[in-house]
N, C-alpha and C. Protein backbone atom coordinates (compact mmCIF):
# COMPACT_ATOMS: atom_id res chain seq x y z
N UNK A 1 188.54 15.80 338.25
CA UNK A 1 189.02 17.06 337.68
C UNK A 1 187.84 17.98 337.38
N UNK A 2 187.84 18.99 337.82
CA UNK A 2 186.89 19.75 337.61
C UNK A 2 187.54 21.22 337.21
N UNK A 3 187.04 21.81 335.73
CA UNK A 3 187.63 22.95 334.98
C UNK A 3 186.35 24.39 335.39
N UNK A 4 186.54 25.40 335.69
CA UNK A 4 185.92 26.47 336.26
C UNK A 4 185.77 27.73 335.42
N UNK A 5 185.29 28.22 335.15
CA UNK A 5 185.79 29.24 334.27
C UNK A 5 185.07 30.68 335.14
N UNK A 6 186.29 31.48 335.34
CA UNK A 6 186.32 32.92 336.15
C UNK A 6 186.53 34.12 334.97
N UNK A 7 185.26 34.71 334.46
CA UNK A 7 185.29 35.84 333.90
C UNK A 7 186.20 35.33 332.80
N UNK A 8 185.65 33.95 332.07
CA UNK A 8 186.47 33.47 330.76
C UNK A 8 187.87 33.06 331.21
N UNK A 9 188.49 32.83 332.12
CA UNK A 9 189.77 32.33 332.55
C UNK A 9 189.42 31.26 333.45
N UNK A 10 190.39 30.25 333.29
CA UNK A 10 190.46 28.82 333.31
C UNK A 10 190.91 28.15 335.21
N UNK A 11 189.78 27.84 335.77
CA UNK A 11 190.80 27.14 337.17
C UNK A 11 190.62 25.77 336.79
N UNK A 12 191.61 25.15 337.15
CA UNK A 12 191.30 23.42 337.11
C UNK A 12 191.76 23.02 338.35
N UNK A 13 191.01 22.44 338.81
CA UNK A 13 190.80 21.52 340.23
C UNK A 13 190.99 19.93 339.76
N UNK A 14 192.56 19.32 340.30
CA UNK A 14 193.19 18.28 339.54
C UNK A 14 193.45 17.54 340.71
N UNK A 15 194.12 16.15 340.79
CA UNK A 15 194.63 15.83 341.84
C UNK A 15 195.95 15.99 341.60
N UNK A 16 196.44 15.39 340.37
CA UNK A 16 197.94 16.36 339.68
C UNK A 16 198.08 16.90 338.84
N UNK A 17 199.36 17.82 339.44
CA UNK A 17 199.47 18.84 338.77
C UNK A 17 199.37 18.49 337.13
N UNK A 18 198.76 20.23 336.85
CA UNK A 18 198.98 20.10 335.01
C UNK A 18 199.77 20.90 334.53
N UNK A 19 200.11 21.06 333.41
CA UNK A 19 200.56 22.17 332.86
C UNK A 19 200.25 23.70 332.49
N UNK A 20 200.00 24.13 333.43
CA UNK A 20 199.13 25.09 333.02
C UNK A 20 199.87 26.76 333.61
N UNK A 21 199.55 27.81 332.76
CA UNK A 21 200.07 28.95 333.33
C UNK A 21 200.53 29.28 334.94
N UNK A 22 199.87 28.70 335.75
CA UNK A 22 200.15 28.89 337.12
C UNK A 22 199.92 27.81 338.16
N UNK A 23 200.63 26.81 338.78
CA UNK A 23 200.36 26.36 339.62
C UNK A 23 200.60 26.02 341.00
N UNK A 24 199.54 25.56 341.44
CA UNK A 24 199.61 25.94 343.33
C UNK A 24 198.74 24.38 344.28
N UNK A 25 199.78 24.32 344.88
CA UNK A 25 199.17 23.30 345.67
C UNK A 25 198.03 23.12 346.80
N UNK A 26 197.44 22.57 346.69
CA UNK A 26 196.48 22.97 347.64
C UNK A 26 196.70 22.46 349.22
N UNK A 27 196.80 23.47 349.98
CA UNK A 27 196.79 23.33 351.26
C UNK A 27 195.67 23.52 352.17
N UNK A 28 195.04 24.46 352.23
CA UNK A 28 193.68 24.81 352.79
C UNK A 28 192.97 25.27 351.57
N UNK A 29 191.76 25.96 352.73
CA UNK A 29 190.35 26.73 352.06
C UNK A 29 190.87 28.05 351.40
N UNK A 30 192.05 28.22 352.02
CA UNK A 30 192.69 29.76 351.77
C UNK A 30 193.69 29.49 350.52
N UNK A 31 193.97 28.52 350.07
CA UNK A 31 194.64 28.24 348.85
C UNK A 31 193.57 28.28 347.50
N UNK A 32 192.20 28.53 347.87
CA UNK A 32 191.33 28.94 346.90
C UNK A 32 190.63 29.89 346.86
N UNK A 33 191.29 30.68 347.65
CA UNK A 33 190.78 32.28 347.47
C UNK A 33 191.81 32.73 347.50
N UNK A 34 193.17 32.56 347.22
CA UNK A 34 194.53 33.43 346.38
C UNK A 34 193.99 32.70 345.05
N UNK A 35 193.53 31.36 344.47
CA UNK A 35 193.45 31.60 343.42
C UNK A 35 192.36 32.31 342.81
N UNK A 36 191.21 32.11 343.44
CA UNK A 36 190.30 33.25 342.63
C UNK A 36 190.95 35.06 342.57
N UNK A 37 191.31 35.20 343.53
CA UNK A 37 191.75 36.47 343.49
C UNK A 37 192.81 37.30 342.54
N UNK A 38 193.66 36.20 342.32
CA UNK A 38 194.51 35.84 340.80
C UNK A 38 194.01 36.19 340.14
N UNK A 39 193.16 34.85 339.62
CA UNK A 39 192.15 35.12 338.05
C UNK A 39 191.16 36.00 337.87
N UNK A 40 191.09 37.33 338.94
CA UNK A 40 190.00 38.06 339.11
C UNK A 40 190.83 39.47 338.71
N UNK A 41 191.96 39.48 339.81
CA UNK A 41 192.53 40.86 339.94
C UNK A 41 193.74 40.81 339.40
N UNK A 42 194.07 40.00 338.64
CA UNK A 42 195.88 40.10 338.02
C UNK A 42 195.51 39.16 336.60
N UNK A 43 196.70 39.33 335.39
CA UNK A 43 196.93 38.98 334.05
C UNK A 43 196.67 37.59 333.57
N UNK A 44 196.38 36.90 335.04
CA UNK A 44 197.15 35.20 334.69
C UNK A 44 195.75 34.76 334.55
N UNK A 45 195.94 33.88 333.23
CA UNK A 45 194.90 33.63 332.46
C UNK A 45 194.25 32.01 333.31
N UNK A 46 195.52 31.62 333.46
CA UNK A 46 194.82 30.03 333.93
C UNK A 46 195.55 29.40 334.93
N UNK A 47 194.94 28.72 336.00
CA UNK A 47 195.46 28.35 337.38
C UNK A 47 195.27 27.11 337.60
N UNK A 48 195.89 26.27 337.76
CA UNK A 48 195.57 25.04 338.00
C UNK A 48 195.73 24.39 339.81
N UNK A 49 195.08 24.38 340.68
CA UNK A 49 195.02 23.66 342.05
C UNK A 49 194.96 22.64 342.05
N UNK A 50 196.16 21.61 342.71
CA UNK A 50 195.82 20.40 342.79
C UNK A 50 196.19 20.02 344.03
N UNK A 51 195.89 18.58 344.34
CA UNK A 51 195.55 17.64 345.65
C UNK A 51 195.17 16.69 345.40
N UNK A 52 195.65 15.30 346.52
CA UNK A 52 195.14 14.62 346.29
C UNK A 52 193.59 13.99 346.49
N UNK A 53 193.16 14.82 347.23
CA UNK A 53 191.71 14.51 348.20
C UNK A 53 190.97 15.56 347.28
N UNK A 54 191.04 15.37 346.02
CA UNK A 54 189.98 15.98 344.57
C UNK A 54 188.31 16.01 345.40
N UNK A 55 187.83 15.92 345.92
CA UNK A 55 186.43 15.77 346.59
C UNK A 55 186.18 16.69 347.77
N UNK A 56 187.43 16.39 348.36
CA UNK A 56 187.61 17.49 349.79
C UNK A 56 187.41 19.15 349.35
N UNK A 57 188.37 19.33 347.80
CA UNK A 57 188.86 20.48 347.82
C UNK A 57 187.48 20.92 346.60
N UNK A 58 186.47 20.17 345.70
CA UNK A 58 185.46 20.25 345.35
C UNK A 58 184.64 21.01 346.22
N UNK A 59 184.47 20.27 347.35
CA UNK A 59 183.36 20.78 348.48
C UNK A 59 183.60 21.84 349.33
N UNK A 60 184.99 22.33 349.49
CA UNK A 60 185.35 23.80 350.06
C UNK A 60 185.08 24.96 349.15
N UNK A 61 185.66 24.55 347.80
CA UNK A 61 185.35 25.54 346.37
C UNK A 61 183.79 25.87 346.60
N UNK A 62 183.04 24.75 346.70
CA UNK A 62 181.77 25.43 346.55
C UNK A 62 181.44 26.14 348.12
N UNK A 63 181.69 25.72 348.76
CA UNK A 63 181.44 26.79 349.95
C UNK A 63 181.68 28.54 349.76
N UNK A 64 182.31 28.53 348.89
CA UNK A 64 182.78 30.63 348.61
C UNK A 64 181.17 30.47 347.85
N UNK A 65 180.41 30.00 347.18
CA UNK A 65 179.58 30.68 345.96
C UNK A 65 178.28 30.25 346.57
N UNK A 66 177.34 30.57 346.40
CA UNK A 66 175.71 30.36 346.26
C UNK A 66 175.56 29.12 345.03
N UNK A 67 175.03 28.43 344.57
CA UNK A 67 175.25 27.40 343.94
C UNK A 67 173.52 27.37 343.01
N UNK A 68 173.97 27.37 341.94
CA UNK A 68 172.55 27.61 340.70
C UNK A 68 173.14 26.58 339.74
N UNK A 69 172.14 25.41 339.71
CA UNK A 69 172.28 24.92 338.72
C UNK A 69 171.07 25.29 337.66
N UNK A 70 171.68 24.29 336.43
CA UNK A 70 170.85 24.72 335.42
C UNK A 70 171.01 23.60 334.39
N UNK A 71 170.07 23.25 333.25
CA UNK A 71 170.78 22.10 332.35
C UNK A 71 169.80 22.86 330.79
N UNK A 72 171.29 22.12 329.89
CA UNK A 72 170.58 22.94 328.34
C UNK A 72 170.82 21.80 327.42
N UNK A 73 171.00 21.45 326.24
CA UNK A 73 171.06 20.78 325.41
C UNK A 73 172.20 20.98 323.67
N UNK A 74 172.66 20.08 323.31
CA UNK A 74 173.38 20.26 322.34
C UNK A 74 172.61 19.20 321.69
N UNK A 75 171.60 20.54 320.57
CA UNK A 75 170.27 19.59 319.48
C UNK A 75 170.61 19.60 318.40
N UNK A 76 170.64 18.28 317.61
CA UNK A 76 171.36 18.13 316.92
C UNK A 76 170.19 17.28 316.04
N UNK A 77 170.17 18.28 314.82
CA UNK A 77 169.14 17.67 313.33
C UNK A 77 169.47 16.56 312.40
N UNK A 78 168.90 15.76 311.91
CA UNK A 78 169.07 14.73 311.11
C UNK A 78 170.32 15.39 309.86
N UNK A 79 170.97 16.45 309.63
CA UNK A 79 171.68 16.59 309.03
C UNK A 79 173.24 16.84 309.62
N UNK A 80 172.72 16.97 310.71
CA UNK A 80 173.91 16.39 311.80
C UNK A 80 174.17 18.10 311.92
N UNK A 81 173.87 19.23 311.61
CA UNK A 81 173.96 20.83 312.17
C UNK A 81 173.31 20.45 314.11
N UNK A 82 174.02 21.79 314.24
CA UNK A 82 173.70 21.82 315.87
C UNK A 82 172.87 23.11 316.00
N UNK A 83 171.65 23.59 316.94
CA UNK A 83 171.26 24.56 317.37
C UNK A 83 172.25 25.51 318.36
N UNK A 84 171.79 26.47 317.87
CA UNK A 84 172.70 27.77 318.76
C UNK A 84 171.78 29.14 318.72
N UNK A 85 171.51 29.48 319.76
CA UNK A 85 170.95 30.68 320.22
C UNK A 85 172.01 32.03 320.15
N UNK A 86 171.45 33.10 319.95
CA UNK A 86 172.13 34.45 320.07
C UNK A 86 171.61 35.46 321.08
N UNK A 87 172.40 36.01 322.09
CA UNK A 87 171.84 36.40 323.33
C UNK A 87 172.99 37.25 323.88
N UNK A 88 173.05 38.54 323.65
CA UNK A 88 173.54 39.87 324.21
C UNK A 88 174.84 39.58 323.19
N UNK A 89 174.25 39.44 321.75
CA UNK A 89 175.39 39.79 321.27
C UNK A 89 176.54 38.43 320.79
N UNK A 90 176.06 37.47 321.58
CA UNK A 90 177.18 35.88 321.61
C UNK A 90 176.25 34.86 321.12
N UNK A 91 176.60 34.01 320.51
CA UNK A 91 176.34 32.50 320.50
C UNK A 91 176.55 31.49 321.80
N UNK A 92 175.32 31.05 321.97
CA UNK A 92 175.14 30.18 323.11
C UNK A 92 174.22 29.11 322.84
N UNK A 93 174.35 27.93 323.79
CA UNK A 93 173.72 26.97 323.57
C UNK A 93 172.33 27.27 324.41
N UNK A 94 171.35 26.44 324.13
CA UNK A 94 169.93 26.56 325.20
C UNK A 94 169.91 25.67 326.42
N UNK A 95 169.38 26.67 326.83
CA UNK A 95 169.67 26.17 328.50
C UNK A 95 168.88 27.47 329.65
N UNK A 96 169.07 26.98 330.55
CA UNK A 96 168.62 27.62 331.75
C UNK A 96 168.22 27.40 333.27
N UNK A 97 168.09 28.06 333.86
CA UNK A 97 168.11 27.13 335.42
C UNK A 97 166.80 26.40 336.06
N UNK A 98 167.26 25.06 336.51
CA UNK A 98 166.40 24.25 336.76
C UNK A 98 165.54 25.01 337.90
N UNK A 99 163.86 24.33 337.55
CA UNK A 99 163.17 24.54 338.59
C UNK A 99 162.71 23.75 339.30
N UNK A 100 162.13 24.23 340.68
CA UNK A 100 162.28 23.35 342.25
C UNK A 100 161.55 22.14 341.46
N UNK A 101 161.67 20.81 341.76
CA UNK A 101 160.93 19.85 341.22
C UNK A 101 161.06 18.97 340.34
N UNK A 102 162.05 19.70 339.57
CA UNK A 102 162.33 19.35 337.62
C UNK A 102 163.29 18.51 338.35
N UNK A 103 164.02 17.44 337.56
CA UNK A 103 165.08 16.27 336.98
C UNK A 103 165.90 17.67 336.18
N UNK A 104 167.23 17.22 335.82
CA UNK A 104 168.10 17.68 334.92
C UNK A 104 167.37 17.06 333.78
N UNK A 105 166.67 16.42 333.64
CA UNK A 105 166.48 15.75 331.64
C UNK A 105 164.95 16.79 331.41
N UNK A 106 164.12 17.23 332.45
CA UNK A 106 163.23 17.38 332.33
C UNK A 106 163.56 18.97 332.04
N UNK A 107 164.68 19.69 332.69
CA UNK A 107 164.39 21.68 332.75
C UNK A 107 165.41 21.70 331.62
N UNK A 108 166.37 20.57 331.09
CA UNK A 108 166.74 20.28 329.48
C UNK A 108 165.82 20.74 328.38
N UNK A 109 164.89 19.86 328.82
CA UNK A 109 163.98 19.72 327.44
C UNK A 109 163.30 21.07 327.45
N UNK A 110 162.36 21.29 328.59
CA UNK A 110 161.66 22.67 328.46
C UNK A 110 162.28 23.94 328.53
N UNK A 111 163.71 24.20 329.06
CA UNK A 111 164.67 25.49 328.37
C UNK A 111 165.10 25.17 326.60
N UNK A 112 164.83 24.14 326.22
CA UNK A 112 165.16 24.28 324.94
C UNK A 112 163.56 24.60 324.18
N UNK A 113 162.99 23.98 324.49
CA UNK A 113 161.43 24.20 324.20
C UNK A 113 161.00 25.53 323.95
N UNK A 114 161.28 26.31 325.65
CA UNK A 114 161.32 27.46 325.65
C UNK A 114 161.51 28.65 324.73
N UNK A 115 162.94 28.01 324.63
CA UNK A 115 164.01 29.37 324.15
C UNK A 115 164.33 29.17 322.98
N UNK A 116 164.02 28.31 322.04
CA UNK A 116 164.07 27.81 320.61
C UNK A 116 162.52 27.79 319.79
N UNK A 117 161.70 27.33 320.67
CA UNK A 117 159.99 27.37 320.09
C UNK A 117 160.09 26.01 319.21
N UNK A 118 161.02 24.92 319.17
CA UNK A 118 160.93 23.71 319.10
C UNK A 118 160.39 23.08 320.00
N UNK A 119 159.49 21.69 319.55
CA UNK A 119 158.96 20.69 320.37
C UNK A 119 158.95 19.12 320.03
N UNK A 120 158.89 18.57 320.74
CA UNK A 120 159.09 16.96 320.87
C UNK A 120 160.54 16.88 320.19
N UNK A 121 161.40 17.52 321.48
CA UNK A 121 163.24 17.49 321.29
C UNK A 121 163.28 16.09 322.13
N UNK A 122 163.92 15.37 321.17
CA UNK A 122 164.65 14.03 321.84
C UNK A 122 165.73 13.70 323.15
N UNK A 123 165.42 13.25 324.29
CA UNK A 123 166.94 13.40 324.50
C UNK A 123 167.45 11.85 324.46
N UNK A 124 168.79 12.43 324.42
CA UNK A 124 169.55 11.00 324.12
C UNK A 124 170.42 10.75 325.08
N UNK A 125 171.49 11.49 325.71
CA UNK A 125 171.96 11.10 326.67
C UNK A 125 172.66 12.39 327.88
N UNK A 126 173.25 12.04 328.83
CA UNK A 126 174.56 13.24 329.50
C UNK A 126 175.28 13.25 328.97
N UNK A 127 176.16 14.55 328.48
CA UNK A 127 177.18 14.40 328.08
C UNK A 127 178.37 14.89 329.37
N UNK A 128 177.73 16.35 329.87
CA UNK A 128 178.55 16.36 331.21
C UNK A 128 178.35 17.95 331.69
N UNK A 129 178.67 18.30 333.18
CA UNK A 129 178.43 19.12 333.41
C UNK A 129 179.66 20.46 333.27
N UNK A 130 179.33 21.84 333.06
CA UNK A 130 180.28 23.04 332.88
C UNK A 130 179.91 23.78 334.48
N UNK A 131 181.25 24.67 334.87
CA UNK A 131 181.14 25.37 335.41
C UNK A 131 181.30 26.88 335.50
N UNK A 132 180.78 27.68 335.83
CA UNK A 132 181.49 29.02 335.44
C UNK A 132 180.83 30.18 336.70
N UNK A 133 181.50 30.99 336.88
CA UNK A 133 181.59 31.99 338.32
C UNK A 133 181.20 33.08 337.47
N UNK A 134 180.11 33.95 338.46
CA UNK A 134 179.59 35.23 338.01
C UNK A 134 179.34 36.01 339.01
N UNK A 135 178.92 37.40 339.53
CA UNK A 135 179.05 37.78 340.88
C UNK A 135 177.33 38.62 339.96
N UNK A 136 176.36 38.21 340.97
CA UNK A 136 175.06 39.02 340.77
C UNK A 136 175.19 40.51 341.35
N UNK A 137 174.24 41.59 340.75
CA UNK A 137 174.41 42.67 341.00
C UNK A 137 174.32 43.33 342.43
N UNK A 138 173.55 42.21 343.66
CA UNK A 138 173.54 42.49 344.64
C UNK A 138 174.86 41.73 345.54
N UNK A 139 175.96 41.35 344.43
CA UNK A 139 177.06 41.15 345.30
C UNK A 139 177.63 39.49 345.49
N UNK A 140 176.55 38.91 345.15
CA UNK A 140 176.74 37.70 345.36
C UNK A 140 177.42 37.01 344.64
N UNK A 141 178.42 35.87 344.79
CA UNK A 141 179.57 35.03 343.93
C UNK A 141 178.49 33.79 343.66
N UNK A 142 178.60 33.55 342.60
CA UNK A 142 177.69 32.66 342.19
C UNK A 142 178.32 31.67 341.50
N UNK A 143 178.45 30.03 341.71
CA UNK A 143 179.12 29.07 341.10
C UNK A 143 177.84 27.83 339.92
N UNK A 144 177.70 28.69 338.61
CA UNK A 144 176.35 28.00 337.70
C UNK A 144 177.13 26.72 337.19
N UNK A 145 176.31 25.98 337.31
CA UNK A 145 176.44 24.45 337.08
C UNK A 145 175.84 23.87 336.12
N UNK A 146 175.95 23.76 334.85
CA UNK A 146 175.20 23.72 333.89
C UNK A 146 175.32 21.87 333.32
N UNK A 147 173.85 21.47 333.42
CA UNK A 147 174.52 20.36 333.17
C UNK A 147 173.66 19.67 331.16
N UNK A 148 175.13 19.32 330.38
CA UNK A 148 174.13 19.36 329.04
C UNK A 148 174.01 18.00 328.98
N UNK A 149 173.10 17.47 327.90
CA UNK A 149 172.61 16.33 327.35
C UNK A 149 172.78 16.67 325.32
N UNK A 150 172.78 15.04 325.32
CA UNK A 150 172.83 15.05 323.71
C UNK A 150 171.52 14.75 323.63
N UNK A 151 170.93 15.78 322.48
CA UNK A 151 169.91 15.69 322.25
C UNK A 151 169.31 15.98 320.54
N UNK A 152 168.24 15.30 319.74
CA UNK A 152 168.02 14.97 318.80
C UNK A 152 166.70 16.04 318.40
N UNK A 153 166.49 16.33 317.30
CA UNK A 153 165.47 16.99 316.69
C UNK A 153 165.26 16.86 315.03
N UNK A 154 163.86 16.15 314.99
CA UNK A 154 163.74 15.42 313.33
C UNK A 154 162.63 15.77 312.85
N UNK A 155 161.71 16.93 313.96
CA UNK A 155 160.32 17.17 313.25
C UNK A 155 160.46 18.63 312.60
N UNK A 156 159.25 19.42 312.14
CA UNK A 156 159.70 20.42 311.48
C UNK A 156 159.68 21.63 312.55
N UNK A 157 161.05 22.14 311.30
CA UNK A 157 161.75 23.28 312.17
C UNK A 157 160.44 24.45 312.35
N UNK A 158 160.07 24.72 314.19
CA UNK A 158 158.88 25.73 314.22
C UNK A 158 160.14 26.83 314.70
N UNK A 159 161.68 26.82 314.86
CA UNK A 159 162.21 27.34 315.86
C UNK A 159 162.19 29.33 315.50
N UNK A 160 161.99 29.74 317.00
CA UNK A 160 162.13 31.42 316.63
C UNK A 160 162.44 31.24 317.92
N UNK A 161 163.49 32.99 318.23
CA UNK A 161 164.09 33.18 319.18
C UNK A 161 163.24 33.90 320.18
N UNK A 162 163.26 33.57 321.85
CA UNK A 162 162.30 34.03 323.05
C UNK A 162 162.78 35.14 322.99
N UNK A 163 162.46 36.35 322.61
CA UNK A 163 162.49 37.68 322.62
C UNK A 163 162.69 38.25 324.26
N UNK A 164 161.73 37.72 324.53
CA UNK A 164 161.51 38.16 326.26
C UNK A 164 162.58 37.75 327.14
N UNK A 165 163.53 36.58 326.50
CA UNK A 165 164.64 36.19 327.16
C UNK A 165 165.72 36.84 326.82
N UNK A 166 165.46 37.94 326.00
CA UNK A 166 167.04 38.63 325.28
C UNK A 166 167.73 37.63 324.48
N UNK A 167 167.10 36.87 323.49
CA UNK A 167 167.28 35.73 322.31
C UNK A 167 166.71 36.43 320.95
N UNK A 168 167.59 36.63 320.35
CA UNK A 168 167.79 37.35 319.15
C UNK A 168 167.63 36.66 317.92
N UNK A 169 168.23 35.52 318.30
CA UNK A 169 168.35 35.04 316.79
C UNK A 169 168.63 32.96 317.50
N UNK A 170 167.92 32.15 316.82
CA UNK A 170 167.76 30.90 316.84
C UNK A 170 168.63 30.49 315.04
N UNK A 171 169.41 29.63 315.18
CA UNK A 171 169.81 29.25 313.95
C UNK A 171 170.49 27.54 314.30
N UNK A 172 170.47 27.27 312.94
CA UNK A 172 171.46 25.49 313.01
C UNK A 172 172.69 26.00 312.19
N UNK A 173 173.73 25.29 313.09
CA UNK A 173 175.56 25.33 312.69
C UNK A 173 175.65 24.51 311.68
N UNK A 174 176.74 23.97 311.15
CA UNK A 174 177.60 23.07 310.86
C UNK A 174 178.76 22.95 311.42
N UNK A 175 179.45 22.07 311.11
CA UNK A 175 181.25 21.87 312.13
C UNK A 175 181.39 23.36 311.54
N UNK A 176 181.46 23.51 310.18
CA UNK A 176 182.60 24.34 309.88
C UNK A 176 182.11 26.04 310.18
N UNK A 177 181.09 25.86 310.53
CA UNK A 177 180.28 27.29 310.71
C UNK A 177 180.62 27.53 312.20
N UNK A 178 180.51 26.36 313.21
CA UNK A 178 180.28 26.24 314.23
C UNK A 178 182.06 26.80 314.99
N UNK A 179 183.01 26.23 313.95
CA UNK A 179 184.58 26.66 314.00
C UNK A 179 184.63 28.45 313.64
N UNK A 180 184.07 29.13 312.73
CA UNK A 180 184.77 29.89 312.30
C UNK A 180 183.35 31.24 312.69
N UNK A 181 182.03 30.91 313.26
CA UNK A 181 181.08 31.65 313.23
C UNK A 181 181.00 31.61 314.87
N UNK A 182 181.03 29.96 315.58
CA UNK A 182 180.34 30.28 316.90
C UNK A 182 181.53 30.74 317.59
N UNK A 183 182.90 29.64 317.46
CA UNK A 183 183.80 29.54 318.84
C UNK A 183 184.09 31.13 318.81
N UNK A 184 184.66 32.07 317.87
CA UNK A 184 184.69 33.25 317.79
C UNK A 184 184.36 34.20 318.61
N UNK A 185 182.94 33.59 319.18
CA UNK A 185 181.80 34.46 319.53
C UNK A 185 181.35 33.71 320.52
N UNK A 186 181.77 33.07 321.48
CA UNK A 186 181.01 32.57 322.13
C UNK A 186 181.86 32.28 323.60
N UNK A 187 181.14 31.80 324.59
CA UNK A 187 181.75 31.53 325.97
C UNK A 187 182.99 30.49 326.38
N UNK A 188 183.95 30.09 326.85
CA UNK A 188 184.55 29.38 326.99
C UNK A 188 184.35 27.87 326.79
N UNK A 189 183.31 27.68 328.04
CA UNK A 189 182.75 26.45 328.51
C UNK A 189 181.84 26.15 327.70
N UNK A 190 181.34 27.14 326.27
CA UNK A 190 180.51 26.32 325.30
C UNK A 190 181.21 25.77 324.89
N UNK A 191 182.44 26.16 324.15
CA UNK A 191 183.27 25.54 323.67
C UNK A 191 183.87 24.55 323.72
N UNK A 192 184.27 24.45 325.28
CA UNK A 192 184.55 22.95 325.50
C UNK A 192 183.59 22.08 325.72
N UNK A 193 182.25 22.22 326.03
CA UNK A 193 181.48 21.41 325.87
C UNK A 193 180.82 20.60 324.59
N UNK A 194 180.82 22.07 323.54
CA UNK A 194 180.72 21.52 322.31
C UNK A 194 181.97 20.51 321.76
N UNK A 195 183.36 20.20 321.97
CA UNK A 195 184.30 20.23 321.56
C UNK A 195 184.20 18.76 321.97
N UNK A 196 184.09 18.85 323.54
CA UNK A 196 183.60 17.41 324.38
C UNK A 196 182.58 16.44 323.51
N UNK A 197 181.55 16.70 323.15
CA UNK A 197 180.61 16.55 322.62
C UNK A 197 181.06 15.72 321.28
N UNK A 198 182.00 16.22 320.67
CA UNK A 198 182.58 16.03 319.46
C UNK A 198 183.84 15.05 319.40
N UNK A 199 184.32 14.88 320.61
CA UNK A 199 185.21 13.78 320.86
C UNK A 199 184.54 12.62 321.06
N UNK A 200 183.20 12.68 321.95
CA UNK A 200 182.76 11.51 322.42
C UNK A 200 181.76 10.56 320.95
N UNK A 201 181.53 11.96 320.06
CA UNK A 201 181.03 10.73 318.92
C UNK A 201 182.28 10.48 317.53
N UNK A 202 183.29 10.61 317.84
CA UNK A 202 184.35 10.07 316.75
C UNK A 202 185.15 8.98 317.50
N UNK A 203 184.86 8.78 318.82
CA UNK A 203 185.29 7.69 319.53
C UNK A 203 184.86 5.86 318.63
């Protein structure tokens, strides 16, 4: 199952069907460009495509986009608050796109490094990857692949926000800050990642 997010609206790529505002079976390559075109140019918030050959219809999806990955971190202090960056205005997690060479654990650590001015960030594990569609100014459909890790921070706080990155403001959440300050304000797929994040340690 793989969840997509188009300009904050929801595709899910299932093998069965879900419940969801709109659904469509997948027949071809052309059964995923009526749905982007849906969630692009008409009201309907969320589309669900399914099939059984979940892998087949993975690997056609990415054929429409140019493909950028990237990996960030959900850092989390001995008081159990989470880091969150502020950047054009939203709350976001740290992160950014991997470079030629880097591991996902390795362009983790140094986009948080980066973009927080924290150092010797722990990591601890994958938690999982987000997707989300953006079209660059020269036209291009772009499918970012963001992949996060749980990650730890216990030395002292040096953190200030990368100015030069359009990072405004560096701060630590709590649940209840993180409910009523970030989701508010923030991207889809943080949300469910943070949310993800939060299922897998009350397990």
């Amino acid at each position: 199952m793989y969840k997509v997010f188009v300009n904050e609206k929801k595709l899910l790529l299932s093998k069965q069907s879900e419940e969801l505002e709109k659904k469509i079976s997948y027949e071809s390559f052309t059964t995923l460009e009526i749905a982007l075109d849906l969630l692009e140019n008409t009201s309907v918030k969320e589309i669900n495509v399914f099939g059984e050959n979940i892998d087949e219809i993975w690997a056609e999806f990415q054929k429409l986009f140019r493909i950028i990955e990237a990996a960030g971190g959900l850092v989390n202090n001995e008081k159990g608050d989470m880091l969150f960056i502020k950047r054009l205005g939203k709350w976001d997690l740290p992160k950014g796109k991997m470079e030629k060479g880097e591991s996902r654990e390795e362009s983790a650590v140094r986009e948080i490094e980066e973009e927080t001015g924290l150092s010797n960030v722990e990591l601890v594990d994958f938690i999982n990857t987000t997707y989300h569609i953006y079209i660059e100014r020269n036209g291009d459909k772009v499918l970012k692949c963001t992949h996060w890790f749980d990650m730890n921070f216990f030395g002292e706080d040096t953190s200030k926000p990368q100015i030069e990155e359009g990072i405004t403001e560096v701060a630590w959440k709590n649940t209840t800050q993180i409910e009523n300050e970030v989701f508010p304000s923030t991207f889809k797929n943080i949300e469910l990642i943070v949310k993800e994040f939060w299922n897998t340690k009350t397990k």
